[in-house]
N, C-alpha and C. Protein backbone atom coordinates (compact mmCIF):
# COMPACT_ATOMS: atom_id res chain seq x y z
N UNK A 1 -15.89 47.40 71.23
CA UNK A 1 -15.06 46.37 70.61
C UNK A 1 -13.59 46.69 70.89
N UNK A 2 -12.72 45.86 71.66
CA UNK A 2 -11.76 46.13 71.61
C UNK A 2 -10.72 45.15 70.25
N UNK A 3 -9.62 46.30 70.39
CA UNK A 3 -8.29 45.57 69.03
C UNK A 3 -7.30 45.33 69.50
N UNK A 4 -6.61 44.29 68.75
CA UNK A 4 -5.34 43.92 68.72
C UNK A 4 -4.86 43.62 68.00
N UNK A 5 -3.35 44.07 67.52
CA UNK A 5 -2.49 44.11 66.53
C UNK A 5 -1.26 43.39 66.95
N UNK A 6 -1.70 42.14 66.08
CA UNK A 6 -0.31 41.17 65.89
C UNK A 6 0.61 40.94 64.30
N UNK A 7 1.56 40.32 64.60
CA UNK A 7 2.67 40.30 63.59
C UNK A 7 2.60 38.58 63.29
N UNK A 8 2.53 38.00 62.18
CA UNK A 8 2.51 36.65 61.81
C UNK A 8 3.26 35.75 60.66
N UNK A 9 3.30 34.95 60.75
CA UNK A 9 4.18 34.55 59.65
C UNK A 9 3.25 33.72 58.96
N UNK A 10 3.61 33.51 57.78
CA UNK A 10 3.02 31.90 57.35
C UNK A 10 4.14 31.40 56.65
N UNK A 11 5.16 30.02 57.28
CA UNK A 11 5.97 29.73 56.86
C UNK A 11 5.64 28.37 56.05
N UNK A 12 6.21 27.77 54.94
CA UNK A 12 6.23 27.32 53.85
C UNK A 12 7.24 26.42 53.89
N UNK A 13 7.04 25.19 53.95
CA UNK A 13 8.81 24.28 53.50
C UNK A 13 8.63 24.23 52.07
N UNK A 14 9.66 23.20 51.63
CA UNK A 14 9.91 23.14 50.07
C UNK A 14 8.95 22.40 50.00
N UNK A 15 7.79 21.52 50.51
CA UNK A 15 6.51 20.83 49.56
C UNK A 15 5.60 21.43 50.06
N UNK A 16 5.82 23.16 49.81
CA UNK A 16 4.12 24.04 49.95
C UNK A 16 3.58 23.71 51.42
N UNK A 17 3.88 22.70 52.24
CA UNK A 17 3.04 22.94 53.30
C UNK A 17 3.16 24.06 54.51
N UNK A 18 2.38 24.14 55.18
CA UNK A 18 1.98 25.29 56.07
C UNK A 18 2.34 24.92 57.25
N UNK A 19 3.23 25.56 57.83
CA UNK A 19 2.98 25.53 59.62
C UNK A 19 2.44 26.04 60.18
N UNK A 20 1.62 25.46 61.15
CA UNK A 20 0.61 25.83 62.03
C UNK A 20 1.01 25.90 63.71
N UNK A 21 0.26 26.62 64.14
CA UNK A 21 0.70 26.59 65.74
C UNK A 21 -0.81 26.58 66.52
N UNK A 22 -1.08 25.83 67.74
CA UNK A 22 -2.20 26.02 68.38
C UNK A 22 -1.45 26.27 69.62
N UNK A 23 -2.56 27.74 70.38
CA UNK A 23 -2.02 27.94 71.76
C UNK A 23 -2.72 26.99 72.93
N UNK A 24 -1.70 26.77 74.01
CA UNK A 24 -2.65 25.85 75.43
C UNK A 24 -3.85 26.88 75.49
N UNK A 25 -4.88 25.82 75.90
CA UNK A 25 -6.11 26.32 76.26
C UNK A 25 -7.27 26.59 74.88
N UNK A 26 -6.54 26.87 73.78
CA UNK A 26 -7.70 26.57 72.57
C UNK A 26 -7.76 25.17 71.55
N UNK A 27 -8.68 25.23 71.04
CA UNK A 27 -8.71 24.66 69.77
C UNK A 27 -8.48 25.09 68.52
N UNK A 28 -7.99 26.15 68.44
CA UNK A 28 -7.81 26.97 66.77
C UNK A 28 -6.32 26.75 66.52
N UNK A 29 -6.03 26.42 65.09
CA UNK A 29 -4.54 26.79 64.71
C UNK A 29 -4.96 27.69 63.95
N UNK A 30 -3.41 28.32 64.30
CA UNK A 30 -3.12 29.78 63.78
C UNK A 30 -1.67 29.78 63.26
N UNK A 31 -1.46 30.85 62.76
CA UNK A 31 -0.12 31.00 62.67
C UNK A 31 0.94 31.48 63.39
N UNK A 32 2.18 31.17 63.43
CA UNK A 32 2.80 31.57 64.77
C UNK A 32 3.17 33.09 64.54
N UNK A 33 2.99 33.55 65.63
CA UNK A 33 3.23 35.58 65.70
C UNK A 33 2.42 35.93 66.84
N UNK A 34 2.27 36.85 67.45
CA UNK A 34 1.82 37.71 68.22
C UNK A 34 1.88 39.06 68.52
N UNK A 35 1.48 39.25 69.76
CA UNK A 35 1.20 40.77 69.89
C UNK A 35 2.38 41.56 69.72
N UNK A 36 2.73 42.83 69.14
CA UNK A 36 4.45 43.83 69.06
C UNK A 36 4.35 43.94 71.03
N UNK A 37 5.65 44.35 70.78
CA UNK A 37 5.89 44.50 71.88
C UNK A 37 6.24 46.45 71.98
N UNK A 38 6.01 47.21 73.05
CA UNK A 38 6.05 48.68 73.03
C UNK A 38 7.54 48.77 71.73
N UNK A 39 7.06 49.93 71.22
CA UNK A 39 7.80 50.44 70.13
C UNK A 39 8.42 49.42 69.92
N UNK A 40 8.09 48.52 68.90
CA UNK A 40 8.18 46.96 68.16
C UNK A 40 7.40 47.53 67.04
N UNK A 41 8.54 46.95 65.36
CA UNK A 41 8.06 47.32 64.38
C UNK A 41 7.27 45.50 64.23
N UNK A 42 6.34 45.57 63.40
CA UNK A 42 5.86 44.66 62.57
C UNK A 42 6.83 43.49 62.92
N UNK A 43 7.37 43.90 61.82
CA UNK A 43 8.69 42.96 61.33
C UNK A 43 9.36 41.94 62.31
N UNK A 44 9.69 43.17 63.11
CA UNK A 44 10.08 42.76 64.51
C UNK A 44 9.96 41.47 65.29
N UNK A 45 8.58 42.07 65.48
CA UNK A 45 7.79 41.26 66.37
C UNK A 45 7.36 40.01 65.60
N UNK A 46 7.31 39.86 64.60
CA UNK A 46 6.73 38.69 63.86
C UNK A 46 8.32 37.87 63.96
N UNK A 47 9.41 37.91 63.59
CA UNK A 47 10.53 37.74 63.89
C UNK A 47 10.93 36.89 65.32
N UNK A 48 10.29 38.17 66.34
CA UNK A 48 10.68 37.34 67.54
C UNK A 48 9.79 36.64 68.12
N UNK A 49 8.41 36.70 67.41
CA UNK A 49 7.61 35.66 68.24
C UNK A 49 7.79 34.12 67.64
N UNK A 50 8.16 34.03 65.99
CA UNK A 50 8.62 33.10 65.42
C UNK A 50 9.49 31.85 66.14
N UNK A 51 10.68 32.84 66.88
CA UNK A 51 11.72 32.59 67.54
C UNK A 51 11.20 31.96 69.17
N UNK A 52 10.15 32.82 69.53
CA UNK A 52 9.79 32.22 70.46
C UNK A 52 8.83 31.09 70.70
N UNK A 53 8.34 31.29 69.99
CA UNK A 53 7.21 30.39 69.99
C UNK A 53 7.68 28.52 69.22
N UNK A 54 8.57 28.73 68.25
CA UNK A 54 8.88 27.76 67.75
C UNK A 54 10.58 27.01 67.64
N UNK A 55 11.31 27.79 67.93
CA UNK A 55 12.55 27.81 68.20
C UNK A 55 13.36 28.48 66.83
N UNK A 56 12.27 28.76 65.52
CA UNK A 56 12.88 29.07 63.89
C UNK A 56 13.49 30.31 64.41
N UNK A 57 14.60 30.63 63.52
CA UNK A 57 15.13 31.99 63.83
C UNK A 57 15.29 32.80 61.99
N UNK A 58 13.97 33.27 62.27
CA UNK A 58 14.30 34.06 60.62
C UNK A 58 15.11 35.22 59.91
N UNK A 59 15.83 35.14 58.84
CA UNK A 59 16.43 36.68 58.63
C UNK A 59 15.61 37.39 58.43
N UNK A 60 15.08 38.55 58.76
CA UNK A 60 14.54 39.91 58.62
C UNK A 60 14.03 40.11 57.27
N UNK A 61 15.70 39.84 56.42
CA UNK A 61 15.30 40.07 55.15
C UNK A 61 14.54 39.36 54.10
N UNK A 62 14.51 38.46 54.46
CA UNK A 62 13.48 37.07 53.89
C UNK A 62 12.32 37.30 53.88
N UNK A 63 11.69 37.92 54.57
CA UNK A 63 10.18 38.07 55.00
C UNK A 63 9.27 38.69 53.75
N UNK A 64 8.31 38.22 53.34
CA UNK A 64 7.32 38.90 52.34
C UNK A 64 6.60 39.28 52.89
N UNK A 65 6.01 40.73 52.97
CA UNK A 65 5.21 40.92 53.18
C UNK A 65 3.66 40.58 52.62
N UNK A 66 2.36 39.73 53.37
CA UNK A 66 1.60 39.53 52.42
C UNK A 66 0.44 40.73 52.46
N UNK A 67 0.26 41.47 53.70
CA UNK A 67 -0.71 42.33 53.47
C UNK A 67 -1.05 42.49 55.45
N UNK A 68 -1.94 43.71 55.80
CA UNK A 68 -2.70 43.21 56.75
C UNK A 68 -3.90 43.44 56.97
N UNK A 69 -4.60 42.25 57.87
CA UNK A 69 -5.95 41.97 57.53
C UNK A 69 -6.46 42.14 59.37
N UNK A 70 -7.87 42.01 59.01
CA UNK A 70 -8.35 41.93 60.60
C UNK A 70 -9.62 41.04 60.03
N UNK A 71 -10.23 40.80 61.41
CA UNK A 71 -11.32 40.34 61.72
C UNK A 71 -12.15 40.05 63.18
N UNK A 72 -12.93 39.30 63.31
CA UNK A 72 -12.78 38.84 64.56
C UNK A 72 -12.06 37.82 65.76
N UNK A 73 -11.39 38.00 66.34
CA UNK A 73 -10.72 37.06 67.36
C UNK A 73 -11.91 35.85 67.83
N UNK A 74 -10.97 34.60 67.63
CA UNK A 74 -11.60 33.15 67.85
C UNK A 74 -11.41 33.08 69.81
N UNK A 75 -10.25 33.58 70.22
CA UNK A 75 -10.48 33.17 71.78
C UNK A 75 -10.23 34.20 72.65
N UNK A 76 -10.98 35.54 72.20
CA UNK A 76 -11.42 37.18 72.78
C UNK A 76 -12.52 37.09 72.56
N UNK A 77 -13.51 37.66 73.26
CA UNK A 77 -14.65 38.02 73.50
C UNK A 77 -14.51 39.51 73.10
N UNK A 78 -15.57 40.15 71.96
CA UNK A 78 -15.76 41.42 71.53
C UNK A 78 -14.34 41.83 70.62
N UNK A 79 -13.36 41.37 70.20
CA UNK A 79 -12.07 41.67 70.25
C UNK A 79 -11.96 41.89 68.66
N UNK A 80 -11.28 42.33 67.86
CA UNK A 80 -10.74 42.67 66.38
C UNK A 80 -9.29 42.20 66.68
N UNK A 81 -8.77 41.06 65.68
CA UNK A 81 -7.61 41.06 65.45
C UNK A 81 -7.15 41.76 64.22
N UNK A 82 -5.86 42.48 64.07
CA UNK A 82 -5.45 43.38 63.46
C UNK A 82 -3.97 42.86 63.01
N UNK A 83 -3.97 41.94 62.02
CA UNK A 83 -2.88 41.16 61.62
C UNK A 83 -2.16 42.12 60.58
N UNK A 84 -0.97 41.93 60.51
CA UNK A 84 0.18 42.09 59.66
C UNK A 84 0.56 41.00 59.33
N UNK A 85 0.66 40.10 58.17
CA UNK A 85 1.25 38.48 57.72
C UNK A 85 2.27 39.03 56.70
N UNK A 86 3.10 38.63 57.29
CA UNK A 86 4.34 38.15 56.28
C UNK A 86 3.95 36.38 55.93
N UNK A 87 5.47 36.39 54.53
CA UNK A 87 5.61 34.95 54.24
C UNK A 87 7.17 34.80 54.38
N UNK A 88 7.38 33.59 54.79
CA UNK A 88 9.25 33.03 54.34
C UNK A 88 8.98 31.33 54.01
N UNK A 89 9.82 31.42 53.26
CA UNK A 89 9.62 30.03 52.70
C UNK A 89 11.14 29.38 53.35
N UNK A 90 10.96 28.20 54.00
CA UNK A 90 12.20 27.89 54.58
C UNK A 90 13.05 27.36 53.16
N UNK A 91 14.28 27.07 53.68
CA UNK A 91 15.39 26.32 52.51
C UNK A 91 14.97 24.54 52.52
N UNK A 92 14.24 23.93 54.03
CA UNK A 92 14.36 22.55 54.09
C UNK A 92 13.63 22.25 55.05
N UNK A 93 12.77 21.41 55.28
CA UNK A 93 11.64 20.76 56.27
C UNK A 93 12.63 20.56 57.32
N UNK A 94 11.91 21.42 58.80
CA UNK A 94 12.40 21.12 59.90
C UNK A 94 10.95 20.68 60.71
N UNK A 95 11.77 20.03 62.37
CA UNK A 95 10.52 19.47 62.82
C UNK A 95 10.72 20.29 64.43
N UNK A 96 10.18 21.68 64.09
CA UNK A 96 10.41 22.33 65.45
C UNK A 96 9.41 21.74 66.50
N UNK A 97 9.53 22.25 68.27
CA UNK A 97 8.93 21.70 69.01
C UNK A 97 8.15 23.01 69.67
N UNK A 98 6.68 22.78 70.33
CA UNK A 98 6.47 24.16 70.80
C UNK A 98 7.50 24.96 71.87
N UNK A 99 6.75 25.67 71.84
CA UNK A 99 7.62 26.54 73.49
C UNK A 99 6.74 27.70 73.37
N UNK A 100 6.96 28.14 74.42
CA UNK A 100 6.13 29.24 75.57
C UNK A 100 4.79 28.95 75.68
N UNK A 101 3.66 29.34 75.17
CA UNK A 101 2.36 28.96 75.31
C UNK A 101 2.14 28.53 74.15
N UNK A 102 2.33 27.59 73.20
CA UNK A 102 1.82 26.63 72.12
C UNK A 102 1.72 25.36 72.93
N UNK A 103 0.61 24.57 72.42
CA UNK A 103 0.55 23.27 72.75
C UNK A 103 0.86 22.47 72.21
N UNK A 104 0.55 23.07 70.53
CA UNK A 104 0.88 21.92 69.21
C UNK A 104 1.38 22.70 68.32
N UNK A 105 2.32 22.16 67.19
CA UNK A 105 2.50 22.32 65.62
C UNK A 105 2.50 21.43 64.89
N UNK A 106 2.07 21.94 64.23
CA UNK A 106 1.65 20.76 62.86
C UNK A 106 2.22 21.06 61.53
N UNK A 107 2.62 20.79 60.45
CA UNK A 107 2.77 21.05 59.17
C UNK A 107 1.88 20.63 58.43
N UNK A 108 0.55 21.24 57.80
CA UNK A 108 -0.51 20.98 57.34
C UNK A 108 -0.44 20.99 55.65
N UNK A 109 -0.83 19.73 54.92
CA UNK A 109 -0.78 19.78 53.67
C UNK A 109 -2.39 20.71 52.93
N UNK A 110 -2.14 20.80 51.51
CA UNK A 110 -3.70 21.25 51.12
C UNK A 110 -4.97 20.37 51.50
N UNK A 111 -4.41 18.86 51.69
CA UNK A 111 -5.76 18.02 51.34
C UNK A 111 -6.55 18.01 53.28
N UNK A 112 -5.52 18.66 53.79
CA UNK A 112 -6.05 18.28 55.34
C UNK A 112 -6.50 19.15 56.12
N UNK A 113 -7.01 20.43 54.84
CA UNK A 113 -7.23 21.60 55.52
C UNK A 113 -8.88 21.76 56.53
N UNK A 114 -9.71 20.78 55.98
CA UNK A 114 -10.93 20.50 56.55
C UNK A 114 -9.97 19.45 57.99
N UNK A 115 -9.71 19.24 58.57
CA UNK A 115 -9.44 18.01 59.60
C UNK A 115 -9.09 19.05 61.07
N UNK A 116 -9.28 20.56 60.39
CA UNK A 116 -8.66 21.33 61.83
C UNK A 116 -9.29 22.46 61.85
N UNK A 117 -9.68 22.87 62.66
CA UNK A 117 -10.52 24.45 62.92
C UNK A 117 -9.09 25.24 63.02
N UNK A 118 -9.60 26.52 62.45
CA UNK A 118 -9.01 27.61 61.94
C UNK A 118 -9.12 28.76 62.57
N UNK A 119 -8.05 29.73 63.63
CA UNK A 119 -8.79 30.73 63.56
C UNK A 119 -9.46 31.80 62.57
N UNK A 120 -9.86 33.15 62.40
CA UNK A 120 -10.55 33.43 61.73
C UNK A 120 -9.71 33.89 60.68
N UNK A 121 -8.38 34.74 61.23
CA UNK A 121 -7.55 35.19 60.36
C UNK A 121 -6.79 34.00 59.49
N UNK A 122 -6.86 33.10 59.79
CA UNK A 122 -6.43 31.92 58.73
C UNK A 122 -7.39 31.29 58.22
N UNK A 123 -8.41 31.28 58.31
CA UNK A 123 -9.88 30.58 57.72
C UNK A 123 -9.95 31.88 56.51
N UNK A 124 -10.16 33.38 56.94
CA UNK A 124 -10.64 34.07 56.08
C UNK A 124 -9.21 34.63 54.79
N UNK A 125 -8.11 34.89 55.54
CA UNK A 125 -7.14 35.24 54.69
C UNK A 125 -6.31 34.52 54.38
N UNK A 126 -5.75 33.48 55.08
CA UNK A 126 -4.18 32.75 54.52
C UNK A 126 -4.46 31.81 54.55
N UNK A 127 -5.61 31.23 54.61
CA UNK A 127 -6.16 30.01 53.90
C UNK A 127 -5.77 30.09 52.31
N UNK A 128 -6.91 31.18 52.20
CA UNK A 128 -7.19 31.07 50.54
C UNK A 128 -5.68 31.76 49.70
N UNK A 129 -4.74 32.27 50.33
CA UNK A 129 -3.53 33.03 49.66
C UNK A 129 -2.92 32.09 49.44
N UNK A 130 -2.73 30.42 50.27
CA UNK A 130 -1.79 29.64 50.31
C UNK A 130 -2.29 28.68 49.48
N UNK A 131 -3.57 28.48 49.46
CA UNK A 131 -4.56 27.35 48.10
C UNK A 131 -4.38 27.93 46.73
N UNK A 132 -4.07 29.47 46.64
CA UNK A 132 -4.09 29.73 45.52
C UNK A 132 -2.30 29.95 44.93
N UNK A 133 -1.66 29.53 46.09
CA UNK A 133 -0.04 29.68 45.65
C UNK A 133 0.48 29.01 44.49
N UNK A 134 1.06 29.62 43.28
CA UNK A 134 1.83 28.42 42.94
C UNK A 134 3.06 28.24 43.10
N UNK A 135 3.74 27.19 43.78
CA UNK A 135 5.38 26.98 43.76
C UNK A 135 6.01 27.01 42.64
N UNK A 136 7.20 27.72 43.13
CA UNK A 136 8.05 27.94 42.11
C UNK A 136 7.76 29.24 41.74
């Protein structure tokens, strides 16, 4: 079995919803983050893939840590993903566009969470952390 250890966000506007990211070539949304890069903390890397992947540029210090989780990878064969998730809650609904290898983003409410396959680390963990949030 091979692993991999990525850095993720799950970002939040002011009406609780979730941004999502799907990469070209799958069907799963996920959250935007990826792999560290050599001697890349966590933080880091969740930071700059944010930046890359979506154009958001987060402060460092904002970031919650929510925990990290693994499971199995949705588009690896044999593979363990090995997540670190932070949270930031933005100040105001923006409508970023993909970039680098995303195909789509979406801002997903609670009621539309059946309408999209999930990878596993958001089906099994930040699904249920974000259903059970309360704002405010």
């Amino acid at each position: 079995m091979n692993n991999i250890f990525i850095a993720a966000v799950m970002l939040l506007d002011p009406d609780n919803r979730l941004l999502m990211v799907r990469k070209k070539g799958s069907s799963y949304f996920q959250l935007p983050g990826g792999k560290l890069d050599l001697e890349e903390t966590y933080l880091g890397a969740a930071v700059r893939e944010v930046e890359e992947e979506t154009g958001i540029v987060l402060p460092k210090e904002g970031l919650v840590l929510l925990g990290e989780y693994a499971t199995t990878a949705v588009n690896e064969t044999d593979t363990i993903v090995n997540g670190v998730i932070f949270q930031y809650i933005l100040p105001e609904t923006i409508s970023p566009k993909p970039k680098a290898e995303l195909a789509e983003i979406i801002w997903v409410n609670k009621q539309d969470i059946n309408n999209y396959k999930w990878a596993n680390l958001v089906k099994e963990y930040v699904l249920p952390i974000w259903l059970n949030r309360k704002i405010g």
